[in-house]
Protein backbone atom coordinates (compact mmCIF):
# COMPACT_ATOMS: atom_id res chain seq x y z
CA UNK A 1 113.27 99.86 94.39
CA UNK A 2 112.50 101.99 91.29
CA UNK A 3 115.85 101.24 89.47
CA UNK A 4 114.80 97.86 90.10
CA UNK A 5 111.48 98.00 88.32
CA UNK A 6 113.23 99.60 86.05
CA UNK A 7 115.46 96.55 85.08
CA UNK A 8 112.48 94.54 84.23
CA UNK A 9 111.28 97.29 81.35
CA UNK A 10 112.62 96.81 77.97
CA UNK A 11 113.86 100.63 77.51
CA UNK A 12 115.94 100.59 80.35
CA UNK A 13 117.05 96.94 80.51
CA UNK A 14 120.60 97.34 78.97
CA UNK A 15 121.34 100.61 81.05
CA UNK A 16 123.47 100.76 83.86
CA UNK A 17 123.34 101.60 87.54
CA UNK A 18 124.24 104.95 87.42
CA UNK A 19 122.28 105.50 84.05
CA UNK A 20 119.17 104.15 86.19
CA UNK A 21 119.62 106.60 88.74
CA UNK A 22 119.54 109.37 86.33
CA UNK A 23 116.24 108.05 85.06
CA UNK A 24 114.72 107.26 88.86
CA UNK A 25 115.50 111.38 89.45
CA UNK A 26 113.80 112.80 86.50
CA UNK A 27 110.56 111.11 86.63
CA UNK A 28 107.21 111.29 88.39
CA UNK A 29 105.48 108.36 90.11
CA UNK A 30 101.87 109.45 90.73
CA UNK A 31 98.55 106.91 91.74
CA UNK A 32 95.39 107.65 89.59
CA UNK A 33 91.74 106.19 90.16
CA UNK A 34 90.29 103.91 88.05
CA UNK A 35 88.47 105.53 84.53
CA UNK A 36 91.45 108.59 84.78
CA UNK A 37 91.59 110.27 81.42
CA UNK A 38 95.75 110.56 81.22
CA UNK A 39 95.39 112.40 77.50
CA UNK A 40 93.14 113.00 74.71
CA UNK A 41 93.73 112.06 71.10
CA UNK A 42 94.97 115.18 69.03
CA UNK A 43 95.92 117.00 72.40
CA UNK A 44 99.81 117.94 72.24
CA UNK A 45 101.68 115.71 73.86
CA UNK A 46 103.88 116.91 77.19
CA UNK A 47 104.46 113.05 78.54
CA UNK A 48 105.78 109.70 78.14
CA UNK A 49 104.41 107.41 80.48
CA UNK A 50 105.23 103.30 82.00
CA UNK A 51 102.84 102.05 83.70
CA UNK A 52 104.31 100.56 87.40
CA UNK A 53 101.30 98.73 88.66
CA UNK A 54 97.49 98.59 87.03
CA UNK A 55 96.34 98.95 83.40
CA UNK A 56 95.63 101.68 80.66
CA UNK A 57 93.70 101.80 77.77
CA UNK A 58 95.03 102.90 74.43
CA UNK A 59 91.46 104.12 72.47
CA UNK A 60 90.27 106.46 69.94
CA UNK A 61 86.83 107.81 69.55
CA UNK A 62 84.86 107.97 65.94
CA UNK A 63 81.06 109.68 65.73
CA UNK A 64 80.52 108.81 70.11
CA UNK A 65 81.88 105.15 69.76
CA UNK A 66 85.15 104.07 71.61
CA UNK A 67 87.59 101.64 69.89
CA UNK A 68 90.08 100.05 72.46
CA UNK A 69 93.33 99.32 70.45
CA UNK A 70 95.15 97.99 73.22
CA UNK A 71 95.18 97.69 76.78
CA UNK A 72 98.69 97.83 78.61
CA UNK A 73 100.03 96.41 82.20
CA UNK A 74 103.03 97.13 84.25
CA UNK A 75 106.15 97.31 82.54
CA UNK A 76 104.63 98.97 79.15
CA UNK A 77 105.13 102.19 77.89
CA UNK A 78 102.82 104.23 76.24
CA UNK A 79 102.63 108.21 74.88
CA UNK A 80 105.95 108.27 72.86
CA UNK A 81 105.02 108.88 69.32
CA UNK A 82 103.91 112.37 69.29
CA UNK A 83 107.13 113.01 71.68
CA UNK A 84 109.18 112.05 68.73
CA UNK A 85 107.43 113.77 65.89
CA UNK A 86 105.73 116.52 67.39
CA UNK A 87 102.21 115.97 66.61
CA UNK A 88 99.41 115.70 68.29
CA UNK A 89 98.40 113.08 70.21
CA UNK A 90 97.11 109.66 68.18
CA UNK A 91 95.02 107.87 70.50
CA UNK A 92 94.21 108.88 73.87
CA UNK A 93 94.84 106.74 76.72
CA UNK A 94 92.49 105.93 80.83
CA UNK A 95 93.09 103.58 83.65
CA UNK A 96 91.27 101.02 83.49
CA UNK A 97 91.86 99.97 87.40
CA UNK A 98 93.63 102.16 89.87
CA UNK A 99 96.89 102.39 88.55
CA UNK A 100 100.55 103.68 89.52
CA UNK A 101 102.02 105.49 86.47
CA UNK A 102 105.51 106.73 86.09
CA UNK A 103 106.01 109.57 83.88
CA UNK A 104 108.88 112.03 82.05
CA UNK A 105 108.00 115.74 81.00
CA UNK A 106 108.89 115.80 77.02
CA UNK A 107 111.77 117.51 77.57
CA UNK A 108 113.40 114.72 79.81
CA UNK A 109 112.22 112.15 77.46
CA UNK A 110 113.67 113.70 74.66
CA UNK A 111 117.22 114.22 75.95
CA UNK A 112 116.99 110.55 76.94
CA UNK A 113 116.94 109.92 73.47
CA UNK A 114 119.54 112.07 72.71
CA UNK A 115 122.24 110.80 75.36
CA UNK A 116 121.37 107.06 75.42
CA UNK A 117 121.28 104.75 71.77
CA UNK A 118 120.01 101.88 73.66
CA UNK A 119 116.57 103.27 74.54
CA UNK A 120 115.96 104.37 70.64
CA UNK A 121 116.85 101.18 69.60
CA UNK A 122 113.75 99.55 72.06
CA UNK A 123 111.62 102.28 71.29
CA UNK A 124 112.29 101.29 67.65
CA UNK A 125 111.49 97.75 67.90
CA UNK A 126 108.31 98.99 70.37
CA UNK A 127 106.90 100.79 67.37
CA UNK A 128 107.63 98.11 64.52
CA UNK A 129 105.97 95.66 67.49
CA UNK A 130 102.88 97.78 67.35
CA UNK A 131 103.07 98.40 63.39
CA UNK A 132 102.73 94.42 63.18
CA UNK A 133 100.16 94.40 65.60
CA UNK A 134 97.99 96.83 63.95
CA UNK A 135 98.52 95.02 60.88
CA UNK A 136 96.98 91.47 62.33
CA UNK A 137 94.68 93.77 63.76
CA UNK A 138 93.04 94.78 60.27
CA UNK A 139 93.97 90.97 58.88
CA UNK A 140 91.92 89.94 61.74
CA UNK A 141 88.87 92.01 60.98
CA UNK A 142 88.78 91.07 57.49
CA UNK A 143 89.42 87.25 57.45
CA UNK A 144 88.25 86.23 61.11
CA UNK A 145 84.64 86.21 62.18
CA UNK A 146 83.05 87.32 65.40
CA UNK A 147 83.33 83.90 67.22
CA UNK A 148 87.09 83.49 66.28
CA UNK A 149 88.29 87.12 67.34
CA UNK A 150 86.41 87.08 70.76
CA UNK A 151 88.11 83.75 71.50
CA UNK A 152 91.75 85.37 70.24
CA UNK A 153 91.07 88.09 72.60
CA UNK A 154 90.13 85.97 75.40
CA UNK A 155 93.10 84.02 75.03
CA UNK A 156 95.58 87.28 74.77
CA UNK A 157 93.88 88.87 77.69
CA UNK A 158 94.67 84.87 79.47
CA UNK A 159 98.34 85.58 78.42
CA UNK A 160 98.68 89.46 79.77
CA UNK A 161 96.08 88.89 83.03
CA UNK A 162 96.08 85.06 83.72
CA UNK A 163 97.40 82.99 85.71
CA UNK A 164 97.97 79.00 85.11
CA UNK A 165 96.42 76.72 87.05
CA UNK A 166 96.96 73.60 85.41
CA UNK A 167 94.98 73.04 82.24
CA UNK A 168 92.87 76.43 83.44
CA UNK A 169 94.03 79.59 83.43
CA UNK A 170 92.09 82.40 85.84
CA UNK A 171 92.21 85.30 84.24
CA UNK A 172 91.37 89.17 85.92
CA UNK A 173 88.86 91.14 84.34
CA UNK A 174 89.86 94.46 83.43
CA UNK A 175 87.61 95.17 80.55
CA UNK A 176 83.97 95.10 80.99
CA UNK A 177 81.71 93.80 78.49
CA UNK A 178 81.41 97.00 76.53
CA UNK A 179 85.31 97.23 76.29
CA UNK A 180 85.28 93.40 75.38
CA UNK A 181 82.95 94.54 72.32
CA UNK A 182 85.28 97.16 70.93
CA UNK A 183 88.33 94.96 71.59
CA UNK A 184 86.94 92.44 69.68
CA UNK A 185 84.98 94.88 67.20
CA UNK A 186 81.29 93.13 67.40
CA UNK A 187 78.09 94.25 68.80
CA UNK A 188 77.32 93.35 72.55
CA UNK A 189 74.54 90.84 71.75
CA UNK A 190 77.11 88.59 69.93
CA UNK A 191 79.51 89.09 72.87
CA UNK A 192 77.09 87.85 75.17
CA UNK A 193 76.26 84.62 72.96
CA UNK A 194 79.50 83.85 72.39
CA UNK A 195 80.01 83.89 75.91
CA UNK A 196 77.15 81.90 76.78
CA UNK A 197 77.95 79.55 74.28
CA UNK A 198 81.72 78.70 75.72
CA UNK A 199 80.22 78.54 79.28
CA UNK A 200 77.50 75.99 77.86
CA UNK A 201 80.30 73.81 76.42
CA UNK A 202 82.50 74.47 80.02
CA UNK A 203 85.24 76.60 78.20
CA UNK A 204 84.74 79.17 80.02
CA UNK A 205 83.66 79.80 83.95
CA UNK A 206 82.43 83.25 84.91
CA UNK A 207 83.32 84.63 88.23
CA UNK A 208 83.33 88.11 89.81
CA UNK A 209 85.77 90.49 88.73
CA UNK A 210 87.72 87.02 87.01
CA UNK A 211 87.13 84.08 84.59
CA UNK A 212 88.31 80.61 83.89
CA UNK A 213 89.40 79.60 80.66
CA UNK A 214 89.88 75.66 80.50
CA UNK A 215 92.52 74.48 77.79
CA UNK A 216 91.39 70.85 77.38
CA UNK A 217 87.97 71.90 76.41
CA UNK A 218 89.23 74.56 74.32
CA UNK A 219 91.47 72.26 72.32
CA UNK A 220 88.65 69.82 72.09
């Protein structure tokens, strides 16, 4: 069952049975609660971690205030970097919901590297994925205003968490209105207007624990 999961993540995906096997035998699978610190930033780092079934948060912390920078479902990896250069952690990374995590001690991460091309080669293209992301990230917060980068946020959390119904998509809450704030980098009482404002004009529906984003008023 694991070496199937395993299949469906992009490290693994061009490895073979036996090479799965390997990989199924030197990692962890452990459950943790929801709001589970997994590391601290500038902590050394001991782990690499995919995440089987939940979500994490990838944040840092400035002065008391949290900044999400992403937030990651199953199939995603997370914890490499300071496995490869030996630094201290960057970010530091929580589940968000209760979560199923697999995980490799550095050592067994590090001679997976070492024995198998493929997976530096998608860790490679992982990091110049997120390189590009941070990079629309600060494009975003200096040419798009509040309005336009909640509604981009909405609309990548509908992508990641949602599921098509038509011209609606449902999508599961797994930020809270706080995290929405720092995802989007505004203050909460602009959050809540912008809200307001898309439910007013029907774009959006708010449920419990979900929400409905409608495409043909969204487009309109």
């Amino acid at each position: 069952m694991l070496n199937e999961f395993f299949r469906k993540v992009t490290l693994f995906s061009q490895m073979t049975d036996d090479q799965l096997d390997l990989v199924a035998n030197i990692t962890q699978r452990k459950q943790y609660t929801p709001s589970t610190v997994l590391f601290r930033e500038n902590e050394p780092g001991n782990a690499f971690y995919i995440v089987y079934s939940g979500s994490v948060k990838i944040f840092t912390t400035h002065n008391g205030e949290e900044k999400i920078l992403s937030v990651l479902k199953a199939g995603e990896s997370f914890g490499e970097l300071s496995l490869i250069d030996g630094k201290n952690r960057s970010a530091s990374a929580a589940t968000l919901e209760t979560s199923i995590l697999i995980s490799l001690s550095a050592a067994n991460f590090l001679d997976l590297l070492r024995n198998h091309f493929d997976i530096n080669l998608s860790i490679l293209r992982e990091l110049c994925q997120r390189l590009r992301d941070t990079n629309q990230h600060v494009n975003d917060l200096t040419f798009l205003d509040a309005r336009t980068r909640i509604l981009k946020n909405l609309i990548q959390m509908a992508n990641k968490y949602g599921t098509r119904e038509g011209t609606t998509i449902l999508i599961r809450m797994v930020l809270n209105y706080d995290e929405l704030c720092q995802m989007s980098n505004v203050q909460k009482p602009v959050l809540m207007q912008v809200l307001r404002d898309f439910q007013e004009k029907k774009i959006l529906t708010m449920g419990m624990g979900d929400m409905r984003l409608d495409l043909s008023k969204l487009r309109q």
